[in-house]
N, C-alpha and C. Protein backbone atom coordinates (compact mmCIF):
# COMPACT_ATOMS: atom_id res chain seq x y z
N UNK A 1 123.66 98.93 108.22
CA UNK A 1 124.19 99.09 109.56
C UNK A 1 125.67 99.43 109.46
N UNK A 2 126.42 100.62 110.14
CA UNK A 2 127.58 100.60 110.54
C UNK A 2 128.17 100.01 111.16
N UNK A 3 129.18 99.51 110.34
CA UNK A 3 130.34 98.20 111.22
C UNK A 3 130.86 98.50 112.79
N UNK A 4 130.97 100.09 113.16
CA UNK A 4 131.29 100.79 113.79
C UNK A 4 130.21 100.72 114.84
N UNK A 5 129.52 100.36 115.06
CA UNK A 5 128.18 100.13 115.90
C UNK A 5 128.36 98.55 116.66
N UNK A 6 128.83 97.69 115.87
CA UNK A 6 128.36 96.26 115.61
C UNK A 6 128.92 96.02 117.11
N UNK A 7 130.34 96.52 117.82
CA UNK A 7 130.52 96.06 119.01
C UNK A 7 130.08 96.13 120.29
N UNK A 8 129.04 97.44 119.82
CA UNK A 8 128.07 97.73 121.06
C UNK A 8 126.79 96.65 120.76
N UNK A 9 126.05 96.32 119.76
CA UNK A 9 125.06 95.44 119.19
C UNK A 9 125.72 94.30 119.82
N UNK A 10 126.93 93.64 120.05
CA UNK A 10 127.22 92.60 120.33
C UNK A 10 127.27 92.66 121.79
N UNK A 11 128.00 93.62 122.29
CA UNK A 11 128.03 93.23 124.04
C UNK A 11 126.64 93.41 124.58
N UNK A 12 125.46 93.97 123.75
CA UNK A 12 124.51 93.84 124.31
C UNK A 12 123.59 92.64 123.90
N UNK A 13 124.01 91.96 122.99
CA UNK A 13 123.72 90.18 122.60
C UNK A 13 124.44 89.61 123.81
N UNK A 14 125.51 90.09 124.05
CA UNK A 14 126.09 88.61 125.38
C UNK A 14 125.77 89.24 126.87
N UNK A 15 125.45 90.53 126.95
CA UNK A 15 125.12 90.60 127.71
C UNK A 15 123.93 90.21 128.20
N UNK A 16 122.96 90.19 127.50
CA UNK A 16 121.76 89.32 127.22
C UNK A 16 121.42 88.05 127.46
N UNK A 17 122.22 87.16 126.85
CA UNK A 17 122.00 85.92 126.83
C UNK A 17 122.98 85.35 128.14
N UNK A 18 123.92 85.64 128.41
CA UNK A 18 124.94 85.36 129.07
C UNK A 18 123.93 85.06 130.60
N UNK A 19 123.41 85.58 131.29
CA UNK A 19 122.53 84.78 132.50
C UNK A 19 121.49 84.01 132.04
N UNK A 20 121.26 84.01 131.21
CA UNK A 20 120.04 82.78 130.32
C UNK A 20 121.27 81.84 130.22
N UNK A 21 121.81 81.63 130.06
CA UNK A 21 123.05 80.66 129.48
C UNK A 21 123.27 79.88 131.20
N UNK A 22 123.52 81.00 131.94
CA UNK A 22 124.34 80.53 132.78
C UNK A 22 122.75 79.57 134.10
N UNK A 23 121.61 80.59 134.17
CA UNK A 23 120.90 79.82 134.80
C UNK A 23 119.94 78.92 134.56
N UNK A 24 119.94 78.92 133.21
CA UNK A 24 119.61 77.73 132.16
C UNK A 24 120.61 76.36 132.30
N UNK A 25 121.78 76.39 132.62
CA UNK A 25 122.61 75.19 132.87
C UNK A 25 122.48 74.73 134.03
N UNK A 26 121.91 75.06 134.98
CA UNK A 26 121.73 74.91 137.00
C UNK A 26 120.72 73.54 136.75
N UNK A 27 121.22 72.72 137.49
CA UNK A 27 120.31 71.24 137.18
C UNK A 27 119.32 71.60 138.10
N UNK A 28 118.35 70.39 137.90
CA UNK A 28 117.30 70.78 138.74
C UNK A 28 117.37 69.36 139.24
N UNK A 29 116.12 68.56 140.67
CA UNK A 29 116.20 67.73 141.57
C UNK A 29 116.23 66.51 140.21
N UNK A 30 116.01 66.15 139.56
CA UNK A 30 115.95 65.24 138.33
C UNK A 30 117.23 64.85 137.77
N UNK A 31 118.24 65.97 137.80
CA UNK A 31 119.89 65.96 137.12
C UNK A 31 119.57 66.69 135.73
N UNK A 32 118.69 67.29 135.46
CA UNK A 32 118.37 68.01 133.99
C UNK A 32 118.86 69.46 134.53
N UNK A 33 119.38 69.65 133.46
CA UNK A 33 119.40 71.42 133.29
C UNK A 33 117.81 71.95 132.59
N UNK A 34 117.92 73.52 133.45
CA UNK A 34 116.80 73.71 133.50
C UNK A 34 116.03 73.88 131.95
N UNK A 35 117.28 74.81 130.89
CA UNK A 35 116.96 74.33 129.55
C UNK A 35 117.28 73.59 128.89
N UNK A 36 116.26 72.90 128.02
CA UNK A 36 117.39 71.97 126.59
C UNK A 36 118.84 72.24 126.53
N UNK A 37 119.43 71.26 126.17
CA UNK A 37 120.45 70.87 126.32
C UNK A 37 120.91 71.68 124.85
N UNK A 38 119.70 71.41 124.04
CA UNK A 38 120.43 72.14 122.52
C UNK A 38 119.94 73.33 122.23
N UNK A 39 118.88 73.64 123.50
CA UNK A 39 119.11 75.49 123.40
C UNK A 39 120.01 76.14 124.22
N UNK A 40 120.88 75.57 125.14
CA UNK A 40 121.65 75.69 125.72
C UNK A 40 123.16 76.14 124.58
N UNK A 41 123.32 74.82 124.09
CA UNK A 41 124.03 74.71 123.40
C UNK A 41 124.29 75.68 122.04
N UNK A 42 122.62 76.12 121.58
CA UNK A 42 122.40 76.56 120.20
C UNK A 42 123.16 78.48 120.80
N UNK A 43 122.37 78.57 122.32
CA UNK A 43 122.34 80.05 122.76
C UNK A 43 123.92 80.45 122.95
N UNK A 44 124.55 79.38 123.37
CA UNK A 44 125.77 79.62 124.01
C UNK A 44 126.84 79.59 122.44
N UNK A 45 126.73 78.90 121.67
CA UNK A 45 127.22 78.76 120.58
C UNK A 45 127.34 80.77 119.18
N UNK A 46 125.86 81.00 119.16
CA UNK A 46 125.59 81.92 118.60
C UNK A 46 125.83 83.06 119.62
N UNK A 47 126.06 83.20 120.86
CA UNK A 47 126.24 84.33 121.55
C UNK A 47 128.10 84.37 121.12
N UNK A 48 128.55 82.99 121.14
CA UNK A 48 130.04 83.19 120.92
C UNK A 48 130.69 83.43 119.48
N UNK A 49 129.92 83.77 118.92
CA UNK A 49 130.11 83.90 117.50
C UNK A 49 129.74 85.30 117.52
N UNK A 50 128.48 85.53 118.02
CA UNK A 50 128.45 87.30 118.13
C UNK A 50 129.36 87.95 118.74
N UNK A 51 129.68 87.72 120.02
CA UNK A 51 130.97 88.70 120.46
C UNK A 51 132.45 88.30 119.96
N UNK A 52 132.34 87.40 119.39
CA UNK A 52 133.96 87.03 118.77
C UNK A 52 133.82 88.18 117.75
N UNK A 53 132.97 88.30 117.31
CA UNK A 53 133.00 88.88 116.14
C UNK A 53 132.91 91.01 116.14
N UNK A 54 132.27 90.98 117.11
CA UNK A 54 132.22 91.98 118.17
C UNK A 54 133.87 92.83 118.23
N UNK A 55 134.24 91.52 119.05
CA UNK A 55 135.74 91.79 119.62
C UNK A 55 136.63 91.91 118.13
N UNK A 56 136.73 91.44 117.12
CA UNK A 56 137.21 91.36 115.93
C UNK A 56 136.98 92.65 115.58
N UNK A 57 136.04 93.39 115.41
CA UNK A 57 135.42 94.99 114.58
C UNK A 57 135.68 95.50 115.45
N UNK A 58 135.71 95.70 116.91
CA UNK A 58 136.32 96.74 118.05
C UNK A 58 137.50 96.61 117.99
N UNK A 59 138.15 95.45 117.71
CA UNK A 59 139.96 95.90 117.42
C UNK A 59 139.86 96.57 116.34
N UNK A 60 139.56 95.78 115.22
CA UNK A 60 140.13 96.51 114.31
C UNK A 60 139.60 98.52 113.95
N UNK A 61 138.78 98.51 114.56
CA UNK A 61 138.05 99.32 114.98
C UNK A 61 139.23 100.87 115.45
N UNK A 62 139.74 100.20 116.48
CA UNK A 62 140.95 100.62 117.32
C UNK A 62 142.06 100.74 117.20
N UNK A 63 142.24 100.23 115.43
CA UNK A 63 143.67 99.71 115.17
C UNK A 63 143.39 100.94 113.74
N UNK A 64 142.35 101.55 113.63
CA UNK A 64 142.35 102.14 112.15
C UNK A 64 141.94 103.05 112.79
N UNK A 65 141.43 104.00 113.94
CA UNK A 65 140.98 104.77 114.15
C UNK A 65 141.47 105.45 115.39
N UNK A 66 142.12 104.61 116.01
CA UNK A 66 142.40 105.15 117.51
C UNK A 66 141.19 104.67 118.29
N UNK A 67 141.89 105.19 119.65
CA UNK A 67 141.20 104.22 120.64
C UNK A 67 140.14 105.03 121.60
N UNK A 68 138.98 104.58 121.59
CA UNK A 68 137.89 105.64 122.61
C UNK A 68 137.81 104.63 123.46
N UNK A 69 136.99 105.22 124.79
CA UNK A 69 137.07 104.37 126.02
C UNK A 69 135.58 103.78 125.37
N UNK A 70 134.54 103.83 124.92
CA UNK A 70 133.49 102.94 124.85
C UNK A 70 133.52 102.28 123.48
N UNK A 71 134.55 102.03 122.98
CA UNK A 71 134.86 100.84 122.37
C UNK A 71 135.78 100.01 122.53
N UNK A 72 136.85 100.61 123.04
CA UNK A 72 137.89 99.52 123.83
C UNK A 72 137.13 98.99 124.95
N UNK A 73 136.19 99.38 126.11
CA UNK A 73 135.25 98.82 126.88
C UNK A 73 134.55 97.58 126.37
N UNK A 74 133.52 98.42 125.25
CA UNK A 74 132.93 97.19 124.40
C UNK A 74 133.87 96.01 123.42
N UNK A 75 135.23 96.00 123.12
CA UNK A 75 135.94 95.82 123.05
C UNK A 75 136.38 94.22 123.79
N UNK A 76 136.55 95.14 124.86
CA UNK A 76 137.70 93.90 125.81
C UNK A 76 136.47 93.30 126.37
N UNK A 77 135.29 93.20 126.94
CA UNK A 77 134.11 92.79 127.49
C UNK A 77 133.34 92.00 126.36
N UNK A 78 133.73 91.99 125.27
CA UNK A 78 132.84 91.22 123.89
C UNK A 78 134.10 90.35 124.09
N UNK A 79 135.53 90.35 123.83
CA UNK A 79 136.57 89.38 123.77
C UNK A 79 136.14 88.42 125.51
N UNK A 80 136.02 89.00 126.33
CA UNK A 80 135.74 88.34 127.62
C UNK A 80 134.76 87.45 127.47
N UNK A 81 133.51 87.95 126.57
CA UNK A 81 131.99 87.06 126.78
C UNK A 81 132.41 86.14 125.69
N UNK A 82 133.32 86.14 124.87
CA UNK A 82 133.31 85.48 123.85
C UNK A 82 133.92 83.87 124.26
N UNK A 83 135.73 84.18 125.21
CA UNK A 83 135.80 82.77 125.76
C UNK A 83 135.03 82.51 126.94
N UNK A 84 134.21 83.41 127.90
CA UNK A 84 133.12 82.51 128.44
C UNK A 84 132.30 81.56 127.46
N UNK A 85 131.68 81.71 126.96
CA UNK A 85 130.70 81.60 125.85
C UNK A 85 131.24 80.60 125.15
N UNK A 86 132.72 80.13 124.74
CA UNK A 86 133.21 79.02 124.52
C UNK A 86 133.28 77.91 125.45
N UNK A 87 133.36 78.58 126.74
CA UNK A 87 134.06 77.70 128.00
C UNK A 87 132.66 77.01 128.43
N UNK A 88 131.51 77.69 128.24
CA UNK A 88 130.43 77.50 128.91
C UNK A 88 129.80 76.34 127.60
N UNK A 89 129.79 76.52 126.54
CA UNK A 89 129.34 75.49 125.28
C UNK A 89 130.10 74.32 125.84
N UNK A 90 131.02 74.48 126.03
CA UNK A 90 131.72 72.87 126.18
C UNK A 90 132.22 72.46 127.62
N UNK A 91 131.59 73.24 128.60
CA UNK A 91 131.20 72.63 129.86
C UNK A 91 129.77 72.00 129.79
N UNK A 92 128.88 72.75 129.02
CA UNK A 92 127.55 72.22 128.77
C UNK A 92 127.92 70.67 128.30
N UNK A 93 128.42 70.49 127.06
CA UNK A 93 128.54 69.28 126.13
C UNK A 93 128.49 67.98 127.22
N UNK A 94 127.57 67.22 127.03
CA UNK A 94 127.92 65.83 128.01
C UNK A 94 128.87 65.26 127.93
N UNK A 95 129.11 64.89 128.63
CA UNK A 95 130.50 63.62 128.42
C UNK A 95 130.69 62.32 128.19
């Protein structure tokens, strides 16, 4: 696989998971979220590791090659899903 690919492969991993994440956490009449707590956790964890990593190869991406609009796009939108995707793991975490 080209490294050069990997940031589109990634915004379409968070773009993916990212409403599974989010309406998977919506409690239901019980006080449970609607998924496991540790697929919640497992989805939201590995989605933030994919677009961190995303956002990492689209810079540098950008920094050795110059800049196109559908990788600075995929780019700044993989860095975006990435601290959701943090923010959302450890809003999940109980307290």
């Amino acid at each position: 696989m080209n490294a050069s690919r990997f940031p589109y492969i990634a915004l379409a991993i968070g773009l993916f998971l990212f409403p599974i994440v989010i309406m998977g956490r919506t409690l239901n009449s019980e006080g449970e979220t609607s998924l496991p707590l540790l697929t919640l956790l497992l989805a939201s964890e590995f989605a933030f590791f994919v677009t961190a990593i995303g956002a990492y190869l689209g810079f540098r991406q950008i920094r050795s090659a110059g800049s196109t609009r559908g990788v600075t796009v995929a780019t700044v939108i993989c860095a975006l899903l990435s601290v959701s995707f943090l923010l959302l793991g450890i809003s999940v975490w109980p307290s």
